[in-house]
Protein backbone atom coordinates (compact mmCIF):
# COMPACT_ATOMS: atom_id res chain seq x y z
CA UNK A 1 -45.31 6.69 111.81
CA UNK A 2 -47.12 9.27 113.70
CA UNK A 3 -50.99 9.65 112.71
CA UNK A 4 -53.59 12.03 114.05
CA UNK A 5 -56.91 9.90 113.41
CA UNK A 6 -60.64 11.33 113.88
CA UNK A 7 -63.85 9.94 115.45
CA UNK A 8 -64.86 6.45 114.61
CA UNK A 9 -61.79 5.81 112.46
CA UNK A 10 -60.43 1.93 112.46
CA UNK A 11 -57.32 1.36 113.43
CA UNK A 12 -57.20 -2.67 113.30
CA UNK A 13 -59.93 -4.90 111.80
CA UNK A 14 -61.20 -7.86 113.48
CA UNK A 15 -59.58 -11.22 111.14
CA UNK A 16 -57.46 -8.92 109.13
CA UNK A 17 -54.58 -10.81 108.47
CA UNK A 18 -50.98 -9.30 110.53
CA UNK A 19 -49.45 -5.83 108.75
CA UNK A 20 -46.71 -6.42 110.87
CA UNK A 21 -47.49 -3.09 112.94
CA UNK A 22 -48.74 -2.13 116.93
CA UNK A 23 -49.05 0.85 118.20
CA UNK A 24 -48.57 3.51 121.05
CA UNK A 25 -51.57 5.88 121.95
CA UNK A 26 -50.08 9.42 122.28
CA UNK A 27 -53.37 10.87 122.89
CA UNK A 28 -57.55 10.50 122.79
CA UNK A 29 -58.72 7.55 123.68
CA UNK A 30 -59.70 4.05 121.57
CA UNK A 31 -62.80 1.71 121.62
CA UNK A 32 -62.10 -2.23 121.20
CA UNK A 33 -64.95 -4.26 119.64
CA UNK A 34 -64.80 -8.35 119.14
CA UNK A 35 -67.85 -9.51 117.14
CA UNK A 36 -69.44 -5.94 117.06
CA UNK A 37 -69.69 -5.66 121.26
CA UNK A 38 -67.69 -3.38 122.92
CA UNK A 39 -64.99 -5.57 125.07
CA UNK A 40 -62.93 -2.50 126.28
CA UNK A 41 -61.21 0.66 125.64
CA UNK A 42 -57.28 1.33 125.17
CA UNK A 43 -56.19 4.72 126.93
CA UNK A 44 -53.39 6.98 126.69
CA UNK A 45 -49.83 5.48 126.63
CA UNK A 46 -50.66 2.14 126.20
CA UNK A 47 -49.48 -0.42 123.42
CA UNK A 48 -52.01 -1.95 121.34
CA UNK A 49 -52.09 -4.42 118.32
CA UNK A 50 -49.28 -6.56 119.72
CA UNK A 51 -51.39 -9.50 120.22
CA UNK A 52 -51.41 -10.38 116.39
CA UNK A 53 -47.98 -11.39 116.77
CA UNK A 54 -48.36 -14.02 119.37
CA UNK A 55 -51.42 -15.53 118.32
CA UNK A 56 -51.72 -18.82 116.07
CA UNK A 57 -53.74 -16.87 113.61
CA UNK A 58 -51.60 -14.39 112.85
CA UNK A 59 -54.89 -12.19 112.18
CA UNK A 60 -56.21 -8.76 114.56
CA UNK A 61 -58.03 -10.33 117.29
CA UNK A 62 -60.48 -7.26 117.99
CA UNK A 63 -61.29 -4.21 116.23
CA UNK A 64 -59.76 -0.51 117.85
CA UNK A 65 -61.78 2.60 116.65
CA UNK A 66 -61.23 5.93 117.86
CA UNK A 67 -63.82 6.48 120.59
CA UNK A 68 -62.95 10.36 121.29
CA UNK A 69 -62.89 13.50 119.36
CA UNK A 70 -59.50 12.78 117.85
CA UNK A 71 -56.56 10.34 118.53
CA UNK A 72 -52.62 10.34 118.07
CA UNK A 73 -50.81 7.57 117.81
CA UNK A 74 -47.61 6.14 116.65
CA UNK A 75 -47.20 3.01 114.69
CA UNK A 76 -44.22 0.63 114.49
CA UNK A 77 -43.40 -1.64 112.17
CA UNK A 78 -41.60 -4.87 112.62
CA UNK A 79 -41.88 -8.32 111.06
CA UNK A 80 -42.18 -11.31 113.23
CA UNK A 81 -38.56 -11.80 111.85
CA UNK A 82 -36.97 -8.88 113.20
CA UNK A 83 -39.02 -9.27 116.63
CA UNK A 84 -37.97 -12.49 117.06
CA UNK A 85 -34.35 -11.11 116.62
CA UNK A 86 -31.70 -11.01 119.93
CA UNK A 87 -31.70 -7.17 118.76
CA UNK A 88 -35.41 -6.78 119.97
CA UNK A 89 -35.32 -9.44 122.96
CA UNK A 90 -36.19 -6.84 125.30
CA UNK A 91 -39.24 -5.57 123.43
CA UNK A 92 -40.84 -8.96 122.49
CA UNK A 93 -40.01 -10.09 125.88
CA UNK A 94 -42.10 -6.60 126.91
CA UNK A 95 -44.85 -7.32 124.12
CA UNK A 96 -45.27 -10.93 125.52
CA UNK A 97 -46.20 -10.66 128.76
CA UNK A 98 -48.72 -7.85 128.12
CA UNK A 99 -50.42 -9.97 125.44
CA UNK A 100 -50.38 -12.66 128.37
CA UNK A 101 -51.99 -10.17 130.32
CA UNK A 102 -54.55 -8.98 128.41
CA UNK A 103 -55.61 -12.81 127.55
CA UNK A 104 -55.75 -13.57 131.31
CA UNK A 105 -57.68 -10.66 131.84
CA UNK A 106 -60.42 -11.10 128.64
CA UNK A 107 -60.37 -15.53 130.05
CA UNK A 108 -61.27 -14.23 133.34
CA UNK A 109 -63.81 -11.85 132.73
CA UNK A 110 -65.70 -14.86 130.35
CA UNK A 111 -64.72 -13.60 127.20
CA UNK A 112 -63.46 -16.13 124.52
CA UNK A 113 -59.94 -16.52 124.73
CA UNK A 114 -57.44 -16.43 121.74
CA UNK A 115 -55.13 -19.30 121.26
CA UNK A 116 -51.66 -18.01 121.79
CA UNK A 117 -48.60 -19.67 120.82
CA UNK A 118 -45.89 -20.61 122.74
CA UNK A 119 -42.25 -19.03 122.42
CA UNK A 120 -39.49 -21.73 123.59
């Protein structure tokens, strides 16, 4: 689904609950906010909103905004079903290790980590 999105516009909510979605920035860039604080910003052609899918909550872990004039992006939608599938090994195995990364990164920099779940 491709969407062209203006200023300030909310792309994920902090605690909403998993719409089975994540997305790819096209263009513009996008302001991440945990508790109302700005924790870091999500540029062009990167993934975002993965995390919800690895985490025990199964809720948005930040919220993304648009922080430029206008943003495209384009959003996916798979449920955890059909990502846990062999069919989409290579994409969850993908979507994984960035969510790793990003919760190294946010541990490391003092930020409260988010409990992520294990995949065996």
């Amino acid at each position: 689904d491709h969407q062209i999105l203006n200023h300030g516009a909310v792309i994920y909510a902090e605690n909403a609950p998993l719409d089975h979605t994540f997305c790819l920035l096209l263009s513009g860039d996008l302001i991440v906010e945990k508790a109302g604080a700005i924790i870091g910003g999500i540029f062009e052609r990167e993934v975002f909103g993965e995390m919800a899918y690895f985490t025990n909550q199964r809720a948005r872990t930040a919220t993304v905004r648009v922080g430029s004039e206008r943003a495209v992006i384009l959003k996916f939608r798979l449920s955890p079903g059909e990502l846990a599938s062999a069919r989409f090994a290579a994409l969850r195995e993908c979507l994984a290790r960035q969510t790793w990364d990003r919760f190294v990164n946010t541990s490391q920099n003092g930020e409260e980590g988010t409990e992520l779940m294990t995949t065996e």
